[in-house]
N, C-alpha and C. Protein backbone atom coordinates (compact mmCIF):
# COMPACT_ATOMS: atom_id res chain seq x y z
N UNK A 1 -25.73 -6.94 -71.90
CA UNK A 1 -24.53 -6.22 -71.57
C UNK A 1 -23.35 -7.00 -72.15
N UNK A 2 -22.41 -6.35 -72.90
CA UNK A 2 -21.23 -6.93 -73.68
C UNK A 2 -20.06 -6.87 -72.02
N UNK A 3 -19.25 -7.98 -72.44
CA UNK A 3 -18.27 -7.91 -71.38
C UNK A 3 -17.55 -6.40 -71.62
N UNK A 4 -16.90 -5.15 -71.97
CA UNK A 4 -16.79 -3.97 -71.92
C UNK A 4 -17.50 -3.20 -70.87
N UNK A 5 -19.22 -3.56 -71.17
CA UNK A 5 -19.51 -2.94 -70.13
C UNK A 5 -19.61 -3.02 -68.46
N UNK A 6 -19.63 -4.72 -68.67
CA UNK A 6 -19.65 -5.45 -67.00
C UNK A 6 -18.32 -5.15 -66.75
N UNK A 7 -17.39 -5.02 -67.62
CA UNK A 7 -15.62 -4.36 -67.01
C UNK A 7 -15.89 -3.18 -65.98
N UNK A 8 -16.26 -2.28 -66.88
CA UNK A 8 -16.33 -1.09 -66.28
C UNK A 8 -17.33 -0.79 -65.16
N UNK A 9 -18.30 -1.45 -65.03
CA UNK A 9 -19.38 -1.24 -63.98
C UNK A 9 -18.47 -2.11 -63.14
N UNK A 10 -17.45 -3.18 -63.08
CA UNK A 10 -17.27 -3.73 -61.94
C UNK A 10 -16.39 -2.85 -61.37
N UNK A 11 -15.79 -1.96 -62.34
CA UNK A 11 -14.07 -0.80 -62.03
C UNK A 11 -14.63 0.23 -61.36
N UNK A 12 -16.10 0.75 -61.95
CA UNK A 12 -16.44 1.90 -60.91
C UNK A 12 -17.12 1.35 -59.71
N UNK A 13 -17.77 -0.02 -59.29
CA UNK A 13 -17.91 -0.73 -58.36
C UNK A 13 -16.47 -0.35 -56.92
N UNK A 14 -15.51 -1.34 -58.23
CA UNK A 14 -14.54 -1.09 -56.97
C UNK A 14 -13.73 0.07 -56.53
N UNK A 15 -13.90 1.05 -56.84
CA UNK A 15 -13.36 2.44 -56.92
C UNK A 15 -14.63 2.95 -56.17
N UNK A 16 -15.67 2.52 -56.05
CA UNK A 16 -16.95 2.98 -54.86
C UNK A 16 -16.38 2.22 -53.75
N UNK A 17 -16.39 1.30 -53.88
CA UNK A 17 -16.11 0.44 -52.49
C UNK A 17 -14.50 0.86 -51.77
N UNK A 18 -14.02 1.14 -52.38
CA UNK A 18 -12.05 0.83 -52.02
C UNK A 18 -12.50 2.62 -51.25
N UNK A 19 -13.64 3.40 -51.64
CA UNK A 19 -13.85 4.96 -51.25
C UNK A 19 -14.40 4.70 -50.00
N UNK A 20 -15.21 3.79 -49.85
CA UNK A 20 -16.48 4.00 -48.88
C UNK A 20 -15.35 2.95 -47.12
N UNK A 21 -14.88 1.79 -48.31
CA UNK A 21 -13.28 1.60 -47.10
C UNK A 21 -12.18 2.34 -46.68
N UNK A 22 -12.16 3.32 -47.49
CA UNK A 22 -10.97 4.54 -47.22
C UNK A 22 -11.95 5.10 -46.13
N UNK A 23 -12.51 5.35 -46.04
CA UNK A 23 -13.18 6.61 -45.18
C UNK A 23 -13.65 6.10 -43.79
N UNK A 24 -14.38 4.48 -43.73
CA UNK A 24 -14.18 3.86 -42.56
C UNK A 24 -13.18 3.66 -41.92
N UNK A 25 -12.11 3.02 -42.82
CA UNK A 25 -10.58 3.10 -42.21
C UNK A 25 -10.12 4.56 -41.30
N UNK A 26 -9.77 5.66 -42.20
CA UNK A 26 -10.17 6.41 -41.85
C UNK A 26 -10.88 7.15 -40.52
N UNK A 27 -12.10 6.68 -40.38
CA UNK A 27 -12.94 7.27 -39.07
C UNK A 27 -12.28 6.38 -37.87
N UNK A 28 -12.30 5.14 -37.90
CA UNK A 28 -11.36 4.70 -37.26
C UNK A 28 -10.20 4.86 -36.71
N UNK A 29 -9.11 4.90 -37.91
CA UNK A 29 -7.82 5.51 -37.07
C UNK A 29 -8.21 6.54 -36.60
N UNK A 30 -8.64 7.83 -36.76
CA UNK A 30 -9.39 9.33 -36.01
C UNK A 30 -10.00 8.55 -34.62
N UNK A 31 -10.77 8.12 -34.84
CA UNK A 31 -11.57 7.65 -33.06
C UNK A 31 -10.44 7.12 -32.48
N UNK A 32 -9.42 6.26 -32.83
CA UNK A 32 -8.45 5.95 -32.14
C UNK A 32 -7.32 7.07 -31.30
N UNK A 33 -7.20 7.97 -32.66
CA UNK A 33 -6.39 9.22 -32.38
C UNK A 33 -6.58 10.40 -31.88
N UNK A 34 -8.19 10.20 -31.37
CA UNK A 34 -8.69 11.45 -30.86
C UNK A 34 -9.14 11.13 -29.26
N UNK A 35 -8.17 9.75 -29.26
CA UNK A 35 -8.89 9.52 -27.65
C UNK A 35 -8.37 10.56 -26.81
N UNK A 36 -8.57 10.75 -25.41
CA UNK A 36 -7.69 11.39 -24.62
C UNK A 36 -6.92 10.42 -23.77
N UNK A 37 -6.13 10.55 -23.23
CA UNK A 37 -5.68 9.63 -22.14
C UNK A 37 -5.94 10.27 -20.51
N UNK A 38 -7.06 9.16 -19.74
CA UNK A 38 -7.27 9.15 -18.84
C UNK A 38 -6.73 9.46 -17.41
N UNK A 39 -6.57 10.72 -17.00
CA UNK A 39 -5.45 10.19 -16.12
C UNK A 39 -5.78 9.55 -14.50
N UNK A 40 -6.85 8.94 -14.61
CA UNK A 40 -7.49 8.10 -13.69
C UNK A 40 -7.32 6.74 -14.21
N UNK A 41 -6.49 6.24 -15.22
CA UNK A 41 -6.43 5.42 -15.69
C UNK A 41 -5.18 4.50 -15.10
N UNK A 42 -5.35 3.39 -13.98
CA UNK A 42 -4.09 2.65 -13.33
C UNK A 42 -3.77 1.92 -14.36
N UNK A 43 -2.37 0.96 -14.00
CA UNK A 43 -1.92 0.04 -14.50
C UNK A 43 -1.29 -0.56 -13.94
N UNK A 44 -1.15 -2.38 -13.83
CA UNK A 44 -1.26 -3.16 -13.43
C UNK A 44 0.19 -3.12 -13.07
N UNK A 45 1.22 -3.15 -12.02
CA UNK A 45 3.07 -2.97 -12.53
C UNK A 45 3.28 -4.65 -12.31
N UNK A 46 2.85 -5.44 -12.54
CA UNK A 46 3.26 -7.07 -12.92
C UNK A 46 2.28 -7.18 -14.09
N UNK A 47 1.88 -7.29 -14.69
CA UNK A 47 0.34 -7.71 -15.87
C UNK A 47 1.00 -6.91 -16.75
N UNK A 48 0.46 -5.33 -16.47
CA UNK A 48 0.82 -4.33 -17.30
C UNK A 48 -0.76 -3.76 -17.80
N UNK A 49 -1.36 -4.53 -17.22
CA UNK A 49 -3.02 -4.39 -17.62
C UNK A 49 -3.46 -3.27 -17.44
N UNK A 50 -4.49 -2.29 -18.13
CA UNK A 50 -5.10 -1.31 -17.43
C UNK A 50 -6.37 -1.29 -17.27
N UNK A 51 -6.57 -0.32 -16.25
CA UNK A 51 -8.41 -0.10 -16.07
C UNK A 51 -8.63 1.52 -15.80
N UNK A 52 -9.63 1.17 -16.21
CA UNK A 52 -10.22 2.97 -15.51
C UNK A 52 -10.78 2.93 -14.47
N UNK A 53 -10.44 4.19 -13.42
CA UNK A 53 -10.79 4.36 -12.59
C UNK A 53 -11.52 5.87 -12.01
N UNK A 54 -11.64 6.26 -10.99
CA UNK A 54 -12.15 7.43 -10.80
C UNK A 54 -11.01 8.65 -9.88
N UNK A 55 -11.16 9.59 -9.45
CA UNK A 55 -9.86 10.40 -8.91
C UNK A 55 -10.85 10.02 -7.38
N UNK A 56 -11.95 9.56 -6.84
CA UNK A 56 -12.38 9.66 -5.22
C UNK A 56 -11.63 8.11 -5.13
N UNK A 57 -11.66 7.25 -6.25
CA UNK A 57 -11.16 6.12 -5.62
C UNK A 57 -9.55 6.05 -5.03
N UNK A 58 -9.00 6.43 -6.36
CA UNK A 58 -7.21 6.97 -6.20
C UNK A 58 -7.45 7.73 -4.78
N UNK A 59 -7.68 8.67 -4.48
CA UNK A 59 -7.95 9.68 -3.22
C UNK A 59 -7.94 9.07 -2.56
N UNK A 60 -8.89 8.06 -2.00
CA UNK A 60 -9.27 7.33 -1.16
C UNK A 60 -8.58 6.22 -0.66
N UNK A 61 -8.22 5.67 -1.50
CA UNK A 61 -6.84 4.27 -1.77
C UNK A 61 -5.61 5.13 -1.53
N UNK A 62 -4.86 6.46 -1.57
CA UNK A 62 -4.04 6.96 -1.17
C UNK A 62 -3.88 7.53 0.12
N UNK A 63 -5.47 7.65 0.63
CA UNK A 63 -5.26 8.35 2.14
C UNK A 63 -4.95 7.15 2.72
N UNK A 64 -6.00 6.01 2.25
CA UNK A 64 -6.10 4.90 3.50
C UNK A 64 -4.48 4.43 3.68
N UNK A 65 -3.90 4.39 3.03
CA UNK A 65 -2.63 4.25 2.95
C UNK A 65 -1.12 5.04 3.30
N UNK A 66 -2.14 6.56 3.46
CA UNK A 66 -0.78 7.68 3.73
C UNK A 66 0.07 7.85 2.61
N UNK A 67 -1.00 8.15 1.63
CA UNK A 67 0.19 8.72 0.35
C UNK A 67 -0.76 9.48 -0.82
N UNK A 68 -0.45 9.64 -1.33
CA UNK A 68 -1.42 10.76 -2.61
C UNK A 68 -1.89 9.74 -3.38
N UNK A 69 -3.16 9.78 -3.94
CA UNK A 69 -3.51 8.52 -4.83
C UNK A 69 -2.36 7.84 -6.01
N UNK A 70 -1.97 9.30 -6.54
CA UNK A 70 -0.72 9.24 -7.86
C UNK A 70 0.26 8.53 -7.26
N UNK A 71 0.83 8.05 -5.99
CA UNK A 71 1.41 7.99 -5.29
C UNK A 71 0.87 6.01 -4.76
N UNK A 72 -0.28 5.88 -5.23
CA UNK A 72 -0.65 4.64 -4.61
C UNK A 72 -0.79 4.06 -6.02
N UNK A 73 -1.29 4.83 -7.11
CA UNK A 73 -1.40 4.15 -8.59
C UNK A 73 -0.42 3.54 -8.87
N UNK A 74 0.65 4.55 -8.87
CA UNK A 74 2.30 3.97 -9.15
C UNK A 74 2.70 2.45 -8.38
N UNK A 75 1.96 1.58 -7.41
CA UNK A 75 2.00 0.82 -6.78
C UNK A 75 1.24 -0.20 -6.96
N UNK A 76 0.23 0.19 -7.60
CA UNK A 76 -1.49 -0.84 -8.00
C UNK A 76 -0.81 -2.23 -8.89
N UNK A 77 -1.58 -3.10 -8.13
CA UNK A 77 -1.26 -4.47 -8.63
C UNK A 77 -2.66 -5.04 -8.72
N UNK A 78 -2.77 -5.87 -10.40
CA UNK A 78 -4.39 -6.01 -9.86
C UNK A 78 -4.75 -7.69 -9.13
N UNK A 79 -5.97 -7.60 -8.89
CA UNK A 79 -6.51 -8.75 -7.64
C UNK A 79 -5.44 -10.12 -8.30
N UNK A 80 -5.89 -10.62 -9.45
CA UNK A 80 -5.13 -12.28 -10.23
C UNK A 80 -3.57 -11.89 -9.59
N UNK A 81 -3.21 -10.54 -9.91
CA UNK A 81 -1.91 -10.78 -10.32
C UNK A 81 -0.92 -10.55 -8.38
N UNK A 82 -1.87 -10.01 -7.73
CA UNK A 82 -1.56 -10.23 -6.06
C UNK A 82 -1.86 -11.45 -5.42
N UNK A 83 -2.82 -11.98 -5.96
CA UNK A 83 -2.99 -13.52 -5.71
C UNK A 83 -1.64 -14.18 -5.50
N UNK A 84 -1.32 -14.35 -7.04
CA UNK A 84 -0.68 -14.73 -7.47
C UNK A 84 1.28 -14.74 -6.46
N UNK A 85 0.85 -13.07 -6.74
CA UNK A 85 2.37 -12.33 -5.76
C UNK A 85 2.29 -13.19 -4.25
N UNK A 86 1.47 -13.16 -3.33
CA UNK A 86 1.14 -13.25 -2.37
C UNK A 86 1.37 -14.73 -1.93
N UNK A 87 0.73 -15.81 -3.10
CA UNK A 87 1.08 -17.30 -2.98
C UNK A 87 2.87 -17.40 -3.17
N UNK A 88 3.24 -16.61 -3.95
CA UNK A 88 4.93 -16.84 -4.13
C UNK A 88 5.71 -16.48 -3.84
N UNK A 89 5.20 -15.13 -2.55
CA UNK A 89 5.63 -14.93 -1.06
C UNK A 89 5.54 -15.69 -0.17
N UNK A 90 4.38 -16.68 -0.13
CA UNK A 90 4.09 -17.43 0.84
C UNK A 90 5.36 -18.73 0.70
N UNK A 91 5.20 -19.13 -0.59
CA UNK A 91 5.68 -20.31 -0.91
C UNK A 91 7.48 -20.12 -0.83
N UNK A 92 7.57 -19.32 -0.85
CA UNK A 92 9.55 -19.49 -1.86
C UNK A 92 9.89 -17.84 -0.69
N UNK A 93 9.17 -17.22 0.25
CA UNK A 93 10.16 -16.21 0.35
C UNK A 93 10.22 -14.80 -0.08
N UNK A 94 10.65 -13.33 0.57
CA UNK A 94 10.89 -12.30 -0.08
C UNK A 94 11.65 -12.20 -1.16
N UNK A 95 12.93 -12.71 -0.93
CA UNK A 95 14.16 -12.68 -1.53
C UNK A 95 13.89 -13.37 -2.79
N UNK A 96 13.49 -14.73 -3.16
CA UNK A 96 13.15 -15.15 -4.09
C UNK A 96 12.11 -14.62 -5.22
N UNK A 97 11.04 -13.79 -4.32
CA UNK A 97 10.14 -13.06 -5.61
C UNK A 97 10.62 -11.90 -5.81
N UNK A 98 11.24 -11.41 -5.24
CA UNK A 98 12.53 -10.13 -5.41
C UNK A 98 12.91 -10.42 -6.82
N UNK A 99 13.97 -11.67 -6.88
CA UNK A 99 14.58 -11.96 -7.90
C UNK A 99 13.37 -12.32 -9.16
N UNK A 100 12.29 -13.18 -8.61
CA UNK A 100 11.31 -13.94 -9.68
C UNK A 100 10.84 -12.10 -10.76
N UNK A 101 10.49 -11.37 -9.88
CA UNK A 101 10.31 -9.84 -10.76
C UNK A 101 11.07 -8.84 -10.55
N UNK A 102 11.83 -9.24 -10.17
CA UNK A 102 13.05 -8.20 -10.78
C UNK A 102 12.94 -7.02 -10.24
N UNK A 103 12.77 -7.01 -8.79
CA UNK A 103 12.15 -5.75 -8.20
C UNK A 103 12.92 -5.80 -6.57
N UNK A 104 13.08 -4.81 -6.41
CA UNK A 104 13.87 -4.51 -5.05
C UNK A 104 12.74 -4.94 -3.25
N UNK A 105 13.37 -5.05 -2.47
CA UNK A 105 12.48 -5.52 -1.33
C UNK A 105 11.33 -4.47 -1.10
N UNK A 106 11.69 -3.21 -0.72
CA UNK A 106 10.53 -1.90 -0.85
C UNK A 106 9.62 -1.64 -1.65
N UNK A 107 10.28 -2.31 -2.74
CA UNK A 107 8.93 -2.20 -3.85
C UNK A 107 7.91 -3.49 -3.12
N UNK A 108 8.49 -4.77 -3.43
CA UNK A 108 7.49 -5.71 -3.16
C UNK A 108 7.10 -5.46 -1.60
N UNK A 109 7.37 -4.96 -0.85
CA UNK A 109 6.28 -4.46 0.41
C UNK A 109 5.84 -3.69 0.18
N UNK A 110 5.57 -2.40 -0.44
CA UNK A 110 4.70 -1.54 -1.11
C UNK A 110 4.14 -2.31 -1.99
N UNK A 111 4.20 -3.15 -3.16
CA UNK A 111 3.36 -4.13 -3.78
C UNK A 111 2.15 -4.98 -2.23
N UNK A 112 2.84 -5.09 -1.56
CA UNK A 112 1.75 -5.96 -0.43
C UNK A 112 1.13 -5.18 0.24
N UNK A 113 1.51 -4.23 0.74
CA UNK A 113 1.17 -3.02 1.89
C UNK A 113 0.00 -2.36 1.28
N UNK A 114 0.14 -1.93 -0.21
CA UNK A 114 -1.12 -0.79 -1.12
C UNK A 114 -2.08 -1.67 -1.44
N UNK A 115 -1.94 -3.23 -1.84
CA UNK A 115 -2.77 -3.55 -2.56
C UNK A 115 -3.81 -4.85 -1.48
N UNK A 116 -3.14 -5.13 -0.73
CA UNK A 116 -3.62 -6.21 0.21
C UNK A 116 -4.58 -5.66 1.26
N UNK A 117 -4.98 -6.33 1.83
CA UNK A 117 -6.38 -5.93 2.98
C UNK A 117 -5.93 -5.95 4.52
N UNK A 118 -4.26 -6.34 4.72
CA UNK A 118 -3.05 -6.37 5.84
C UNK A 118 -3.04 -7.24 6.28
N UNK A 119 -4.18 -8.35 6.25
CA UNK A 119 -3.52 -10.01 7.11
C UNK A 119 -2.37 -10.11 6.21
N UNK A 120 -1.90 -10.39 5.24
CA UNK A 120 -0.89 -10.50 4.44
C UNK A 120 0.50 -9.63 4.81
N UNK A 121 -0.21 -8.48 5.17
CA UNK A 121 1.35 -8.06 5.75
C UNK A 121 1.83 -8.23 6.46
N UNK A 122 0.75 -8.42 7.71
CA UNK A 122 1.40 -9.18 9.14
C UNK A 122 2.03 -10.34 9.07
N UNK A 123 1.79 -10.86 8.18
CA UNK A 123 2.60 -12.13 7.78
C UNK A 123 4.06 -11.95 7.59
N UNK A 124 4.17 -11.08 6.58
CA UNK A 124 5.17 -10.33 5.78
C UNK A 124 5.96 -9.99 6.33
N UNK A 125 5.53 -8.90 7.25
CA UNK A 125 6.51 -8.55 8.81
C UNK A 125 6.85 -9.44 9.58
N UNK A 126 6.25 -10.81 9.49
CA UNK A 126 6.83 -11.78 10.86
C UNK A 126 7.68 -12.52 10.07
N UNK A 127 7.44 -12.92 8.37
CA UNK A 127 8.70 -13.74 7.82
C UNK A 127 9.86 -12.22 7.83
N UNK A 128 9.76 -11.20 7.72
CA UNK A 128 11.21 -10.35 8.04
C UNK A 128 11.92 -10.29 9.02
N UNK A 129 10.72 -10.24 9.90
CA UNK A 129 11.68 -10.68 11.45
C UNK A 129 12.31 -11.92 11.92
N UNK A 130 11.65 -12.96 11.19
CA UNK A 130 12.03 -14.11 11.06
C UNK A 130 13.85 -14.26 10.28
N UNK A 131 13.58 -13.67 9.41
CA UNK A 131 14.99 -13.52 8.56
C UNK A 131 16.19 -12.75 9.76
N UNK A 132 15.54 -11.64 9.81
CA UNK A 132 16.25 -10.86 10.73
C UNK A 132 16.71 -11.34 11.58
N UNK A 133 15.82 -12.32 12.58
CA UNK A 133 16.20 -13.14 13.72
C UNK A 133 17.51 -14.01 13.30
N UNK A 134 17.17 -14.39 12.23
CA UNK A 134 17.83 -15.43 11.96
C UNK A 134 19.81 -15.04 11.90
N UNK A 135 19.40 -14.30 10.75
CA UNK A 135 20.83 -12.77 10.47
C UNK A 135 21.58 -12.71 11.96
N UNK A 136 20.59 -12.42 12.59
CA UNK A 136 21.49 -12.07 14.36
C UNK A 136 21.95 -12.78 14.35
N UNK A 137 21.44 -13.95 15.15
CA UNK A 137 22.00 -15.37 15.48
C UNK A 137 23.28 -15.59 14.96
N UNK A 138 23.14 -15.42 13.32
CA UNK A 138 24.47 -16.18 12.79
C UNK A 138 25.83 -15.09 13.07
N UNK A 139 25.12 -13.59 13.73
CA UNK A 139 26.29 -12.93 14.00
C UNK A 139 26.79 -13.42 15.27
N UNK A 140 28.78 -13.53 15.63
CA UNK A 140 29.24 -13.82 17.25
C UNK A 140 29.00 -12.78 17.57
N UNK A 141 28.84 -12.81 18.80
CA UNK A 141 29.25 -11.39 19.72
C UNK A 141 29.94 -11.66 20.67
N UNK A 142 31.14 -10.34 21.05
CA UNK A 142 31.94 -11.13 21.90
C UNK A 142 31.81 -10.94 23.27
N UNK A 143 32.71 -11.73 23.76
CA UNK A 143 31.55 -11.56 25.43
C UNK A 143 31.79 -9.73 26.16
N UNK A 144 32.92 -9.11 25.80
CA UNK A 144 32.97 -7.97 26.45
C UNK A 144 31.94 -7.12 25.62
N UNK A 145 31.57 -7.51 24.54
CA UNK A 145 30.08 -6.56 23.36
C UNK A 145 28.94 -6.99 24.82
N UNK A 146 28.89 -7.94 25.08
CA UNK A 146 27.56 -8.87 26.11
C UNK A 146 27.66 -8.02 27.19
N UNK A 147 28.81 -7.65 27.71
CA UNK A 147 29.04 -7.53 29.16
C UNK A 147 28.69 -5.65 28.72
N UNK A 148 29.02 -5.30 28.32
CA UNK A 148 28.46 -3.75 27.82
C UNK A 148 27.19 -3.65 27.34
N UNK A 149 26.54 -4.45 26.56
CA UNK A 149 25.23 -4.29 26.32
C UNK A 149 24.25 -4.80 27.28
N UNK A 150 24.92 -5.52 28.91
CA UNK A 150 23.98 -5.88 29.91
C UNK A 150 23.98 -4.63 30.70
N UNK A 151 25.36 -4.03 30.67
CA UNK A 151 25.33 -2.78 31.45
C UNK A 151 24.07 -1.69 31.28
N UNK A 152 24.32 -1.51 29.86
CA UNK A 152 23.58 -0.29 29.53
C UNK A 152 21.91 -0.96 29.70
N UNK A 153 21.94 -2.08 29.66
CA UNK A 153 20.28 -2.35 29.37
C UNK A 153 19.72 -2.73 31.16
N UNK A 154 20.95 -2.54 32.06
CA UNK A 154 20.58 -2.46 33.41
C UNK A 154 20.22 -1.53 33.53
N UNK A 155 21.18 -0.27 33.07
CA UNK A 155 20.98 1.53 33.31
C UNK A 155 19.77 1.57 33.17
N UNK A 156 18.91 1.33 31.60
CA UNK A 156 17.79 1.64 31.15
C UNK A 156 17.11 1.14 32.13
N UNK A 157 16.84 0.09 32.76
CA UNK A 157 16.17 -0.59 33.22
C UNK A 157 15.84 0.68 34.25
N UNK A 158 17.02 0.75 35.29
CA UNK A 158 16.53 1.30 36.24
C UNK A 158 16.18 2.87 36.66
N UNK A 159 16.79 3.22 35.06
CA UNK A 159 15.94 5.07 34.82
C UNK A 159 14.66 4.73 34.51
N UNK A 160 14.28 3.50 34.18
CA UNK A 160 12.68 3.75 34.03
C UNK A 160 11.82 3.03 35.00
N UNK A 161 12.54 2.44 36.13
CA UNK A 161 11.87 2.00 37.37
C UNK A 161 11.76 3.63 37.83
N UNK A 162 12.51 4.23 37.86
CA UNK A 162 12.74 5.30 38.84
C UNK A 162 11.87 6.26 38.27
N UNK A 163 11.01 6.23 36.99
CA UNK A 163 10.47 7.44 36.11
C UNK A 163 9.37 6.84 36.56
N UNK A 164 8.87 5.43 36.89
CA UNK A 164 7.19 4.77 37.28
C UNK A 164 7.20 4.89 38.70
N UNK A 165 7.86 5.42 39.36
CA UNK A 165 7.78 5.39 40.99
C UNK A 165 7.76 6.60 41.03
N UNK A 166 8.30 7.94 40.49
CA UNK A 166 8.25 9.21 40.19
C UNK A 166 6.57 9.77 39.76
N UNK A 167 6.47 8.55 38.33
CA UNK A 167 5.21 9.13 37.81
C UNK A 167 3.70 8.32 39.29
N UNK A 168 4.25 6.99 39.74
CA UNK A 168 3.35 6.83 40.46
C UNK A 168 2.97 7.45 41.71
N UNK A 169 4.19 8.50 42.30
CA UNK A 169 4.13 9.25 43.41
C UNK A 169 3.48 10.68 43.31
N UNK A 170 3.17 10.88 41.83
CA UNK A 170 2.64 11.78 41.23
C UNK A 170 1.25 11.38 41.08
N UNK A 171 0.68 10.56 40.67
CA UNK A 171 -0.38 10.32 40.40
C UNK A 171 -1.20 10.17 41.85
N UNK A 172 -0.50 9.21 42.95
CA UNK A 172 -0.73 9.10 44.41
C UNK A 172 -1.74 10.47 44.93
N UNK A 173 -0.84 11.72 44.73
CA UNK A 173 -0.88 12.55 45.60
C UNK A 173 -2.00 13.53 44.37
N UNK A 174 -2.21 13.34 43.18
CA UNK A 174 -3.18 13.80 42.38
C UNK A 174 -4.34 13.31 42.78
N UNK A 175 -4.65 12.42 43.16
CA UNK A 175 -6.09 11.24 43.54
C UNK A 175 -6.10 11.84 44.88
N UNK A 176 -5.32 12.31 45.51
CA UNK A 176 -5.73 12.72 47.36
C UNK A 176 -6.58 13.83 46.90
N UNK A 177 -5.65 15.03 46.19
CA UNK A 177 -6.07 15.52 45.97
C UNK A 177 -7.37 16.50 45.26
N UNK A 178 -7.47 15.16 44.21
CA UNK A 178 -9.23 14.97 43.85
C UNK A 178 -10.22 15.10 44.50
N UNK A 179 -9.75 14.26 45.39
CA UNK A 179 -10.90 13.52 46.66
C UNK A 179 -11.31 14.29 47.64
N UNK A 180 -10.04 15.47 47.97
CA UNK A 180 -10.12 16.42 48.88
C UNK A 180 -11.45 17.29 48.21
N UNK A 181 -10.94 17.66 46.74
CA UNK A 181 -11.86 18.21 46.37
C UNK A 181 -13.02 17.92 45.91
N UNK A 182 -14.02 17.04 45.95
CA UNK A 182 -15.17 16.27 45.78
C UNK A 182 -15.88 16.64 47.20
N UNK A 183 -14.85 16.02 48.40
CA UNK A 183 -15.23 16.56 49.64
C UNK A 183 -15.44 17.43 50.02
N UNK A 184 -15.06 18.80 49.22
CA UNK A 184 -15.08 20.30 49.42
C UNK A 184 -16.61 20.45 49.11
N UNK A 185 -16.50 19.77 47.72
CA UNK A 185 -17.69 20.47 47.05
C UNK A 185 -18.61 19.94 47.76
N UNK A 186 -18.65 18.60 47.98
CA UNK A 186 -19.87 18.13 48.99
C UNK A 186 -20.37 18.41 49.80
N UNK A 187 -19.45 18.99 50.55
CA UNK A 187 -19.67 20.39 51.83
C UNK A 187 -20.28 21.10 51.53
N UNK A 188 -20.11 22.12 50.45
CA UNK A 188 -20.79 22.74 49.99
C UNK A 188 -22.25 22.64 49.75
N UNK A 189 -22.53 21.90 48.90
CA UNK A 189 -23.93 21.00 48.52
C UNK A 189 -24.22 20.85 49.20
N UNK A 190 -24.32 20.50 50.50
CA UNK A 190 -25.09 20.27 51.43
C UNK A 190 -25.07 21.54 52.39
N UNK A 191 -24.19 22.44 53.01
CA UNK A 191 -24.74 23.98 53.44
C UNK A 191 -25.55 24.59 52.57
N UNK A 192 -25.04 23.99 51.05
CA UNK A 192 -26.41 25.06 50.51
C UNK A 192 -27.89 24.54 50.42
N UNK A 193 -28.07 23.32 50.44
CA UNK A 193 -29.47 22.85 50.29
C UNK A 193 -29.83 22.43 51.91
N UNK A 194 -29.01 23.20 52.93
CA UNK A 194 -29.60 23.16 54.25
C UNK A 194 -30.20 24.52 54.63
């Protein structure tokens, strides 16, 4: 073979090959472009990660929760990345992982509430009340606010002594009256099997 001809056998070589890579390329981008998008498909709202999932799980993860699955997806945080949330609630505070992601207080208790197993929230709820407690305290109150809010919380007091002595004088005379009738019937039961 003269170099002329190894030219040309290598030119239609690569004009086979650069064809047979067009067309893989090709099938490729197509399988890419012909996916569908899942719509059981969550995503992670700290990661950004996704997974597939099924519509009984969403269902299911939305009842247990009191909300529509679409409704609990929009909330899904996955296991690393609640870990994670959960230690830097523990450690630093609401307010601080508020700011650390850039996310309002309702979100990050819906971040804890959807994705956690609830020891974590009970937590959650006692550092808010904790805050809360705290909030009071640093408010004064002045003594005539004190002297009005003992009033009214006497009132209460004693409309609902007066509603358990009401409901217990009720219940009293329901139990006589049971008893009367047990005694009736017993009477009975026994004239008839005499």
């Amino acid at each position: 073979m003269d170099r002329q001809n190894v030219l040309e056998l290598s030119l239609r070589f690569l004009r086979i090959a650069s064809i047979i890579i067009g067309v893989s390329e090709r099938n490729r981008i197509m399988k890419n472009k012909n996916k569908k998008s899942n719509p059981n498909r969550i995503k992670c709202q700290i990661t950004g990660v996704e997974r597939i999932s099924n519509k009984t799980y969403l269902a299911n993860k939305g009842e247990k929760n009191g909300v529509t699955g679409n409704v609990w997806a929009s909330f899904y945080v996955s296991k690393p990345a609640f870990n994670e949330l959960v230690e830097h609630v523990s450690d630093f505070g609401f307010k601080s992982t508020c700011a650390k992601y850039e996310i309002d207080n309702d979100r990050l208790k819906k971040w804890l509430r959807f994705n956690g197993r609830g020891s974590f929230v009970k937590i959650a709820k006692n550092i808010q009340l904790d805050v809360e407690e705290n909030t009071a305290h640093a408010v004064q109150v002045s003594v005539e606010d004190a002297a009005v809010a003992l009033e009214l919380a006497t009132a209460e007091i004693e409309r609902t002594k007066e509603q358990l002595i009401d409901k217990n004088e009720t219940s009293d005379r329901d139990r006589k009256l049971a008893r009367r009738r047990e005694l009736y019937a017993e009477k009975k039961r026994t004239a008839l099997s005499a």
